[in-house]
Protein backbone atom coordinates (compact mmCIF):
# COMPACT_ATOMS: atom_id res chain seq x y z
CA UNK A 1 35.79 -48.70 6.33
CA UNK A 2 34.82 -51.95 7.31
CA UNK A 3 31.85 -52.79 9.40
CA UNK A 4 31.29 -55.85 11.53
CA UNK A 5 27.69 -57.72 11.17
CA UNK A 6 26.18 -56.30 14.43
CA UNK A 7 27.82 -52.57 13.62
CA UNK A 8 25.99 -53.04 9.87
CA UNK A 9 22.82 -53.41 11.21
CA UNK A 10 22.51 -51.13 13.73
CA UNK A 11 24.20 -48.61 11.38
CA UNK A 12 21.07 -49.67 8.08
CA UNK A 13 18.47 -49.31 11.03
CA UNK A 14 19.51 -45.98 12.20
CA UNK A 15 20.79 -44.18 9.79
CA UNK A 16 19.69 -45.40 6.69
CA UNK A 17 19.25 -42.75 3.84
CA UNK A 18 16.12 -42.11 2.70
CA UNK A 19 15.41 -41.08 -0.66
CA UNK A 20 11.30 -39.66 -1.77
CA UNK A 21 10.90 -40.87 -5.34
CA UNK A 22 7.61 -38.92 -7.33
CA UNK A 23 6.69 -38.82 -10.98
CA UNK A 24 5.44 -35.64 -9.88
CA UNK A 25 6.79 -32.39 -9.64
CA UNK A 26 8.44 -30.93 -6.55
CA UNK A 27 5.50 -27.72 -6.46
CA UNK A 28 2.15 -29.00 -6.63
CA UNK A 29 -1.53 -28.52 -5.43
CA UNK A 30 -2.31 -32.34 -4.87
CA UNK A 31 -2.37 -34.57 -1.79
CA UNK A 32 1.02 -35.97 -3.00
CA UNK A 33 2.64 -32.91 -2.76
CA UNK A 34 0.96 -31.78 -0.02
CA UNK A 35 2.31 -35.16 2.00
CA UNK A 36 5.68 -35.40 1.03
CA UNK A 37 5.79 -31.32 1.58
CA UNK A 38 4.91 -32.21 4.79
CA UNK A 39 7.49 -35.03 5.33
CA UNK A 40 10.03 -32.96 4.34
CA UNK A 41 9.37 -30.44 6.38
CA UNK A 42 9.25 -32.58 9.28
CA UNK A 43 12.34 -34.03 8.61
CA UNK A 44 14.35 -30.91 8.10
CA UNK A 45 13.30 -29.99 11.84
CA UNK A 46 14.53 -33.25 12.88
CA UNK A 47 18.10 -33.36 11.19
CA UNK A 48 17.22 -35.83 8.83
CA UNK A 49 18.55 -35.66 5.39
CA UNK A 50 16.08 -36.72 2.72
CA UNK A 51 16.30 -36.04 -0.93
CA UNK A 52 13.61 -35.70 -3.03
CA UNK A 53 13.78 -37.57 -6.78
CA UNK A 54 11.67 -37.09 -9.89
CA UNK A 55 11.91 -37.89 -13.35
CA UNK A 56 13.02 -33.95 -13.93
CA UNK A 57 15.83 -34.51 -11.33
CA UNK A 58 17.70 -35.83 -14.69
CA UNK A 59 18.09 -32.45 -15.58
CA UNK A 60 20.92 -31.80 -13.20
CA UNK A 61 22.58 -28.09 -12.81
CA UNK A 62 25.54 -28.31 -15.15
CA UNK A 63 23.72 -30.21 -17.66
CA UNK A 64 21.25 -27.75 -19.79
CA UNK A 65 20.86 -29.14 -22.31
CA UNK A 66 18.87 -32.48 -20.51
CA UNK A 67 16.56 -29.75 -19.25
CA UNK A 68 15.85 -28.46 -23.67
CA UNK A 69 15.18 -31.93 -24.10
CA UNK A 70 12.65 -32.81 -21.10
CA UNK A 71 10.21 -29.75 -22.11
CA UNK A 72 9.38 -30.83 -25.55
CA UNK A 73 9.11 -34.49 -24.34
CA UNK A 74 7.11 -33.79 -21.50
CA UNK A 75 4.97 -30.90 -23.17
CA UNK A 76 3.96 -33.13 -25.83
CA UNK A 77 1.01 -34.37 -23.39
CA UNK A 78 -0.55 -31.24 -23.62
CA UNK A 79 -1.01 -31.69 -27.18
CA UNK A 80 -1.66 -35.57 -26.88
CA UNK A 81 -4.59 -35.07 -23.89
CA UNK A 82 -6.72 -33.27 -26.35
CA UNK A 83 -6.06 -35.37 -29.34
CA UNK A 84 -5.91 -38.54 -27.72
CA UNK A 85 -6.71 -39.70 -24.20
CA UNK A 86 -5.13 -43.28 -24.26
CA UNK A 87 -1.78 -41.30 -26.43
CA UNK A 88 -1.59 -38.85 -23.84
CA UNK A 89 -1.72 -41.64 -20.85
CA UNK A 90 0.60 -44.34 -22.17
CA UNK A 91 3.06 -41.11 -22.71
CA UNK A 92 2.52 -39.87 -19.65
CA UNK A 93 3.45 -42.96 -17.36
CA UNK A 94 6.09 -44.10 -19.81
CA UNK A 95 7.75 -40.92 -20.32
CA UNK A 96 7.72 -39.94 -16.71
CA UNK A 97 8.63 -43.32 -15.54
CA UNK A 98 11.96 -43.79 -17.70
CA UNK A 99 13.32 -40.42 -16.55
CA UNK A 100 12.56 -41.00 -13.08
CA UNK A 101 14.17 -44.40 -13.51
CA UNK A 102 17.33 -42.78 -14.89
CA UNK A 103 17.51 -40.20 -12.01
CA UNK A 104 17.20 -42.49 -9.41
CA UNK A 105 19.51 -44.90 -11.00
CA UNK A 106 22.28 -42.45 -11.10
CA UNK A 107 21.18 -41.06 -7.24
CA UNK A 108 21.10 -44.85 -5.58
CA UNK A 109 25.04 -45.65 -7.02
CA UNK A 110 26.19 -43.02 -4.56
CA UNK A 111 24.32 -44.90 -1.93
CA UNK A 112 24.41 -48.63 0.04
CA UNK A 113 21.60 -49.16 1.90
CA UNK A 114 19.16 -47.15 1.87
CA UNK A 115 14.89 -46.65 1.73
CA UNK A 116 13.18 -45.54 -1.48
CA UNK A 117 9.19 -44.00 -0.58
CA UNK A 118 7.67 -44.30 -3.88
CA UNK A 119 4.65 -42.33 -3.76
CA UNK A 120 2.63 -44.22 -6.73
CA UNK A 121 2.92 -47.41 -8.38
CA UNK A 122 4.92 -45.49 -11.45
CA UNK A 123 7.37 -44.45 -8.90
CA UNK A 124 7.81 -47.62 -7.55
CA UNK A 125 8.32 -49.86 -10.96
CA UNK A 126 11.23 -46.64 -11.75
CA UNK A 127 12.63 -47.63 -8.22
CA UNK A 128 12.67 -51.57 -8.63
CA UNK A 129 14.24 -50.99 -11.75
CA UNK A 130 16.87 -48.66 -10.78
CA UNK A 131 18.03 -50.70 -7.17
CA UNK A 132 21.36 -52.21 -7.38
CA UNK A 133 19.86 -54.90 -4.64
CA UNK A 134 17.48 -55.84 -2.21
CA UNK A 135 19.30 -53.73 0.39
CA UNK A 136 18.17 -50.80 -0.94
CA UNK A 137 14.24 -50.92 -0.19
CA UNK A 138 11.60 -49.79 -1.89
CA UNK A 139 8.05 -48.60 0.37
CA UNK A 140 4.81 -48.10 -1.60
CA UNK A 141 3.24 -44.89 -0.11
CA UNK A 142 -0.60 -46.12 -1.02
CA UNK A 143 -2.12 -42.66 -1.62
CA UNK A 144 -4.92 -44.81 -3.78
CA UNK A 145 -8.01 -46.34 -3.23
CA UNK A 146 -8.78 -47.70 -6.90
CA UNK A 147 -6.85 -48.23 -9.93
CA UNK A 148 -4.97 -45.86 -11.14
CA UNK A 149 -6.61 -47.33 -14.39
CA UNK A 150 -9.86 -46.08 -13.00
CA UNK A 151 -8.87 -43.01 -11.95
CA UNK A 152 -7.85 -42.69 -15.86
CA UNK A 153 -10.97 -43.52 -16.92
CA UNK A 154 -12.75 -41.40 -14.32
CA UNK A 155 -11.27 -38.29 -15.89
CA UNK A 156 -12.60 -39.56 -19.40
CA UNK A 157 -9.07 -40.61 -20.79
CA UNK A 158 -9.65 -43.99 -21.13
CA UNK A 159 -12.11 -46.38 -21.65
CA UNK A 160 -12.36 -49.46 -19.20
CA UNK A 161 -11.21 -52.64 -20.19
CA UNK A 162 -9.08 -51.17 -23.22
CA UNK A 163 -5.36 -51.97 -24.12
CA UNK A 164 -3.90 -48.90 -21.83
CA UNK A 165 -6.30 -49.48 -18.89
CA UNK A 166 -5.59 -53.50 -19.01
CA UNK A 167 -1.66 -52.31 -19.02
CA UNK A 168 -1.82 -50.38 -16.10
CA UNK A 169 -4.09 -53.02 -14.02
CA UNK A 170 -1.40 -55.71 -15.06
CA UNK A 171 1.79 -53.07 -14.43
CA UNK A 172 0.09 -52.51 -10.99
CA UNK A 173 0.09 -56.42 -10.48
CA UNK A 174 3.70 -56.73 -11.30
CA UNK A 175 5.41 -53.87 -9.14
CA UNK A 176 3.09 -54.08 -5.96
CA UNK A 177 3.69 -57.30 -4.62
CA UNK A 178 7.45 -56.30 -5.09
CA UNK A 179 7.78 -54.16 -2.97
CA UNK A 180 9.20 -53.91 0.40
CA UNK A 181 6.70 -52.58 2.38
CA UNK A 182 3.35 -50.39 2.06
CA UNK A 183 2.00 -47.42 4.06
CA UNK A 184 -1.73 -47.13 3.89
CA UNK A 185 -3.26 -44.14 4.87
CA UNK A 186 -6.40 -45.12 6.42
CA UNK A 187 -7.79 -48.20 7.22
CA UNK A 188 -10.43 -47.75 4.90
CA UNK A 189 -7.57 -46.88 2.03
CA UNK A 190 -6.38 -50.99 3.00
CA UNK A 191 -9.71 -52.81 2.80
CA UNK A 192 -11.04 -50.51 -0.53
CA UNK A 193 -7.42 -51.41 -2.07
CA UNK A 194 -7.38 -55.26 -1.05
CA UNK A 195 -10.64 -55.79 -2.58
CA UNK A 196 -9.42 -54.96 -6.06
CA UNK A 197 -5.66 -55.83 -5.61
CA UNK A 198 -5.38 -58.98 -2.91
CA UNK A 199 -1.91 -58.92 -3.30
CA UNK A 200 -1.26 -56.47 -1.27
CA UNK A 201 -1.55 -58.49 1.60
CA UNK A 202 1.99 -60.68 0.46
CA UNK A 203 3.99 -57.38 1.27
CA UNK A 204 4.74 -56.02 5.08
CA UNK A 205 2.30 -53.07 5.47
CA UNK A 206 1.12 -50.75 8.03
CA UNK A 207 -1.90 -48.01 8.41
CA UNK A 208 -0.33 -44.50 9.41
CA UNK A 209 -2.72 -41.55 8.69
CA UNK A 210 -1.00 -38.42 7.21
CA UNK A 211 -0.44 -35.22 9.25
CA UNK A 212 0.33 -32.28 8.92
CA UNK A 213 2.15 -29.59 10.70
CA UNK A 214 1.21 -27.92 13.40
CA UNK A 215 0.11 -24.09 13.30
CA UNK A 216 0.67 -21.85 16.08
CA UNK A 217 -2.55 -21.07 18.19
CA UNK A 218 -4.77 -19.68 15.99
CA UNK A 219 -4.52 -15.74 15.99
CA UNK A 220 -7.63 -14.42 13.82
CA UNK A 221 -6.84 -11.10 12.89
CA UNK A 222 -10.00 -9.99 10.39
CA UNK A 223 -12.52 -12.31 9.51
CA UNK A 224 -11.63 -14.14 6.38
CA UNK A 225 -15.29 -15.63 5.56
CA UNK A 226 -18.34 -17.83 6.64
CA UNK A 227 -16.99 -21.48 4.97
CA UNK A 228 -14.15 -22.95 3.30
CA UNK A 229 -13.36 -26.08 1.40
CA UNK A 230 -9.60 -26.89 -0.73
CA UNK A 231 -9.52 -29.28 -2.77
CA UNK A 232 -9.02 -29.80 -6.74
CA UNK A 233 -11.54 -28.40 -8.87
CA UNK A 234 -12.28 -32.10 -10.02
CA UNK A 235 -15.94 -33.92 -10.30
CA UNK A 236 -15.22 -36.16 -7.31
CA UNK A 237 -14.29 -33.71 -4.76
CA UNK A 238 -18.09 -32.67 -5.49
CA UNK A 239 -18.12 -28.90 -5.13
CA UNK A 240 -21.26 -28.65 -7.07
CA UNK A 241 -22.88 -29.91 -4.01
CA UNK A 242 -21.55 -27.19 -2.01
CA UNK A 243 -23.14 -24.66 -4.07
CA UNK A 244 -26.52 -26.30 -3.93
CA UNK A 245 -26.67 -26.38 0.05
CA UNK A 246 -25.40 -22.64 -0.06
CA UNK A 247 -28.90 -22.29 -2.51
CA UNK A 248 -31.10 -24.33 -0.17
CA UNK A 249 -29.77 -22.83 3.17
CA UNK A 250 -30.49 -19.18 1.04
CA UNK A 251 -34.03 -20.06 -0.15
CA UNK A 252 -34.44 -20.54 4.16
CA UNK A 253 -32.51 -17.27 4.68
CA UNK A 254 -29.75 -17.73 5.86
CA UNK A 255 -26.77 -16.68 3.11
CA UNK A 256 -23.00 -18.07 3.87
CA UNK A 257 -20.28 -16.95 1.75
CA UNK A 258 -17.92 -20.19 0.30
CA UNK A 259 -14.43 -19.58 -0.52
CA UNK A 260 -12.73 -22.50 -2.44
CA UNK A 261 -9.11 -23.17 -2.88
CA UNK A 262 -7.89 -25.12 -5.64
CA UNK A 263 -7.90 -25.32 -9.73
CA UNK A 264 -8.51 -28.15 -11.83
CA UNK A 265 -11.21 -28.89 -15.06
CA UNK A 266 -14.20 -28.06 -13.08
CA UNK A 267 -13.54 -24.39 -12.82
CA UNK A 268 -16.27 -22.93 -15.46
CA UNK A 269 -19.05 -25.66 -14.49
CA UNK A 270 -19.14 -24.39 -11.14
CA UNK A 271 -18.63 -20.91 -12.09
CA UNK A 272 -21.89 -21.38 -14.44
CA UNK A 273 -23.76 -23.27 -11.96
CA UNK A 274 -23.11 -20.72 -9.05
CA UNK A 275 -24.68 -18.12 -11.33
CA UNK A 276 -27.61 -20.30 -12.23
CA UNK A 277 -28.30 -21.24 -8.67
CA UNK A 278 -28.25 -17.23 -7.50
CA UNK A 279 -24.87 -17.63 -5.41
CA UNK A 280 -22.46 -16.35 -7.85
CA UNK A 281 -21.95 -12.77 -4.91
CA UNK A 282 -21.45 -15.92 -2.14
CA UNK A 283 -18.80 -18.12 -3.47
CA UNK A 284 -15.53 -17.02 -4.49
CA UNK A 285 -13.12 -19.20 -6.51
CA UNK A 286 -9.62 -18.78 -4.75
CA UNK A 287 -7.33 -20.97 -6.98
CA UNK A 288 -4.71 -22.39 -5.82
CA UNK A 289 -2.52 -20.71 -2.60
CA UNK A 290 0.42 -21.79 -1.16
CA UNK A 291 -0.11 -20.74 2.43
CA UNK A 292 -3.92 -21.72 2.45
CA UNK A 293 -3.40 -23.45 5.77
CA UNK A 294 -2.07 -20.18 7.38
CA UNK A 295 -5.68 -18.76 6.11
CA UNK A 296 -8.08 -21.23 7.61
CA UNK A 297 -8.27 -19.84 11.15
CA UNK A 298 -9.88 -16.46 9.36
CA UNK A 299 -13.41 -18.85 8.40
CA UNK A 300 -15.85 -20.14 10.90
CA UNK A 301 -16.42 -23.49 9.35
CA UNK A 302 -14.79 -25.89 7.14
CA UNK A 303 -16.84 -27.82 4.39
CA UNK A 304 -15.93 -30.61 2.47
CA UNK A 305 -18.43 -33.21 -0.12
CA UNK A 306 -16.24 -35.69 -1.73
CA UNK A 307 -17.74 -39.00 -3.01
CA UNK A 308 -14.83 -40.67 -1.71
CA UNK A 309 -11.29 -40.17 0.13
CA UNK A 310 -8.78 -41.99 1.23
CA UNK A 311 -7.93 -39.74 3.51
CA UNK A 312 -8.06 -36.05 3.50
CA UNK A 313 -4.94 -33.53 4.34
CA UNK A 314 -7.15 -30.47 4.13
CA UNK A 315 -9.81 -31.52 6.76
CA UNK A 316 -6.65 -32.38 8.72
CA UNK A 317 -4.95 -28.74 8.32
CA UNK A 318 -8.82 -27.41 9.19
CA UNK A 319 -8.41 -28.89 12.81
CA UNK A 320 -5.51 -27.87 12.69
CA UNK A 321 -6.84 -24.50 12.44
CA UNK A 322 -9.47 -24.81 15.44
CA UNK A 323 -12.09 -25.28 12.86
CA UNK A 324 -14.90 -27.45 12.81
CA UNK A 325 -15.85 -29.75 9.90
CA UNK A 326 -18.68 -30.34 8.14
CA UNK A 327 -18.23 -33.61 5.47
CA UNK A 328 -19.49 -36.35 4.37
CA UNK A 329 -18.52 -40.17 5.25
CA UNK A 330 -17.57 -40.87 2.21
CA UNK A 331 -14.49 -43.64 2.25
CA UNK A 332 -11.93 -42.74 4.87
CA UNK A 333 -13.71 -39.27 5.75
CA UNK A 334 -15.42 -41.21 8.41
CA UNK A 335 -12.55 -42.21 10.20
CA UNK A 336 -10.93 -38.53 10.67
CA UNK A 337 -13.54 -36.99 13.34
CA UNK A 338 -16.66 -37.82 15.39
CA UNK A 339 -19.92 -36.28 15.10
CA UNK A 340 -20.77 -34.02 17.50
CA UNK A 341 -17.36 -33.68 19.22
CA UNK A 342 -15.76 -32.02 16.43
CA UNK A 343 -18.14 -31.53 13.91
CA UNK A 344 -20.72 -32.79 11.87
CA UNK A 345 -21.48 -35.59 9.33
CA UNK A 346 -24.10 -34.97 6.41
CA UNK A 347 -25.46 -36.52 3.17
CA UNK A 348 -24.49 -35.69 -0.10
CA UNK A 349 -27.45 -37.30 -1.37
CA UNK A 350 -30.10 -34.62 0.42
CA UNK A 351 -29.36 -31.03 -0.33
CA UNK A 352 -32.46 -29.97 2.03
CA UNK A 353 -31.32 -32.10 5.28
CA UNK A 354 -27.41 -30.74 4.42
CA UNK A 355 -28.73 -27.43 4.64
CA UNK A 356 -30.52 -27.93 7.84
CA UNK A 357 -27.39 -29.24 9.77
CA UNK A 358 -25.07 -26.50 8.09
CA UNK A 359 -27.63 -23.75 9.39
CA UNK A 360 -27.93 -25.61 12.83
CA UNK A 361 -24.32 -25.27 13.37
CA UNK A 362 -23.51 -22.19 11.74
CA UNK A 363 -26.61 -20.28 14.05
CA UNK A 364 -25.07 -21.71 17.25
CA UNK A 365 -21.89 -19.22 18.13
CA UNK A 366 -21.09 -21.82 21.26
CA UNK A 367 -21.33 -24.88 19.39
CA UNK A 368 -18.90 -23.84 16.55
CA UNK A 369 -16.35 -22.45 19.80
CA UNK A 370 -16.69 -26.44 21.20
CA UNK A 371 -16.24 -28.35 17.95
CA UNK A 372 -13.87 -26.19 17.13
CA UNK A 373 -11.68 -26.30 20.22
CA UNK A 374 -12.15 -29.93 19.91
CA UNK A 375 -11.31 -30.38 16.71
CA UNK A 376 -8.02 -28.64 17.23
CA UNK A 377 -7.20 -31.29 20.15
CA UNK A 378 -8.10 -34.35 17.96
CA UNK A 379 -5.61 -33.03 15.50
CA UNK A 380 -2.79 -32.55 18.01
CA UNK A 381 -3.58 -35.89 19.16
CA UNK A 382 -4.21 -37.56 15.72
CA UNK A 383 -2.64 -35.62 12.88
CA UNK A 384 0.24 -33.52 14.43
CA UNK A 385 3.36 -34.47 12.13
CA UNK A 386 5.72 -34.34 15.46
CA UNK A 387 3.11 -37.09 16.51
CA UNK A 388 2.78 -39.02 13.24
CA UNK A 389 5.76 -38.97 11.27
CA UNK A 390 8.69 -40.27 13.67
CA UNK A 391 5.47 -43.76 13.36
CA UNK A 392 6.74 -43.30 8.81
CA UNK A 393 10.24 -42.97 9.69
CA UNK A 394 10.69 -45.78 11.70
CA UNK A 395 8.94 -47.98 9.59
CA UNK A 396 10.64 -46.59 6.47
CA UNK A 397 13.68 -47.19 8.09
């Protein structure tokens, strides 16, 4: 069939495919899955097809034997991350990155035009790479606020300023500028990203927060528990602080029960310090749970210490909830509610004044039934995916 000019263009504005490109897996417990989980979702209730692409998408049903070769390949990380952090890295990206290349290469000759959301820069090199033109875009979802070179090193993989940390700064340099167009999450994920990475500012971008779908009215049926917080068990989300304002506000006797979802590398260190603090009976570790946001209305607060966000889905899926939040201001935090209206702000730098405006709100039955109401109506204002994500699509598209 052959279009006309004017027919073309309406046709690549409004119905252009769009394809979700992730070195991740599809099942996963981080804010990446959690936002393109959420996209999808969204999409499905509006009739939009969207496929999802990631390097094990090579692996197709009819082809076994791709699937016996991707488990050794990929498994040998395990192995590599205790033996060698900068070995288990390099692998990592460049493992991940050729199959996702190859999938999406094969998945883009069935289509013209079409959008590619890259959710990292990995994604997006793999998408560049495997384009048969410029009409088929390629959007940078910028889920980052630093490097992922420094997030490397955070973990204790790699040391700053070596050979695989200099790679990934200069890979980063390469594939961002050549992109299509960026979606920050905050406005705070922009400015923390061009101070590091000016470039950025070459490529069409635009700030859309994430969201979240909405739940029904909350319907408590049993009460669940005094706070909650989700969130990898990782050093920056800070959950160590948590258990030392659940000590302090004790010591002044008042005891609140924590209930933390999520697993990661920090499991045992808070399990030991919990015990050594005298709170071990008040916090319970909850792993990771698929439905977590269903359980949020059962809690009367929501709790959250991170040294720094770009933006966070689980404070959003909190309001969601009709809960009120307690967090700090750390990077984008600040932006997502206002103290009083839906919560409160506090320091993660002073476990004694955290403690004092935890008790203050937790002792105050009417405040906690305003911020909470509140904070319910900021979300379907703010966060709401049937709000949010028709904003994505239409710049995606």
């Amino acid at each position: 069939m052959t279009r006309n000019k004017g027919t073309s263009a309406r046709w690549e504005q409004a119905d252009r495919p769009l394809i979700i490109a992730s070195v991740a897996r599809e099942r996963g417990i981080t804010g990446v899955h959690t936002h393109v989980r959420q996209l999808r979702g969204y999409l499905a209730r509006a009739g939009v097809a969207a496929d999802l692409v990631t390097p094990h998408s090579w692996a197709v049903r009819g082809r076994p034997w791709r699937g016996l070769v991707l488990t050794p390949l990929f498994g040998l990380r395990v192995a590599l991350e205790r033996l060698c952090g900068p070995a288990n890295v390099w692998w990592y990206r460049s493992s991940h990155e050729y199959f996702l290349r190859l999938a999406l290469r094969r998945r883009l000759l069935q289509e013209g035009p079409c959008t590619v959301y890259a959710q990292c820069p990995v994604s997006a090199k793999a998408a560049l790479a495997a384009r048969r033109g410029p009409y088929q875009r390629v959007v940078l979802a910028v889920h980052f606020r630093i490097s992922q070179a420094d997030e490397w090193a955070d973990k204790g993989q790699i040391a700053r300023q070596s050979a695989v940390y200099r790679w990934i700064r200069e890979t980063e340099r390469r594939v961002v500028p050549r992109v299509d167009g960026l979606v920050f999450v905050s406005s705070w994920a922009r400015s923390a990203v061009r101070q590091w990475l000016p470039e950025v500012d070459r490529v069409p971008g635009t700030v859309i927060e994430n969201f979240v779908e909405r739940t029904a009215v909350p319907q408590v049926v049993g009460r669940a528990g005094d706070l909650v917080t989700v969130g990898n068990l990782e050093a920056v989300k800070n959950h160590r602080y948590l258990l030392r304002v659940l000590a302090r506000a004790k010591g002044k006797g008042y005891v609140y029960r924590l209930d933390v979802f999520g697993e990661g590398t920090e499991r045992a260190r808070l399990l030991a310090l919990a015990s050594e603090l005298g709170v071990s009976d008040q916090v319970r570790l909850q792993g990771f749970c698929a439905d977590v946001q269903e359980r949020l209305a059962g809690y009367t607060a929501y709790v959250h210490a991170s040294y720094s966000e770009s933006s966070s889905l689980a404070i959003m899926e909190a309001m969601s909830a009709g809960l009120p939040v307690v967090s700090s201001t750390a990077g984008a935090l600040g932006e997502l509610f206002e103290d009083p209206d839906q919560g409160r702000f506090w320091p993660i730098d002073d476990e004694e004044e955290a403690a004092r405006i935890l008790i203050d709100l937790m002792e105050s039955p009417a405040e906690l039934r305003r911020a909470g109401q509140a904070a319910r109506r900021r979300f379907l204002q703010c966060y709401d995916a049937e709000v949010v994500a028709p904003r994505l699509l239409s710049f995606l598209r």
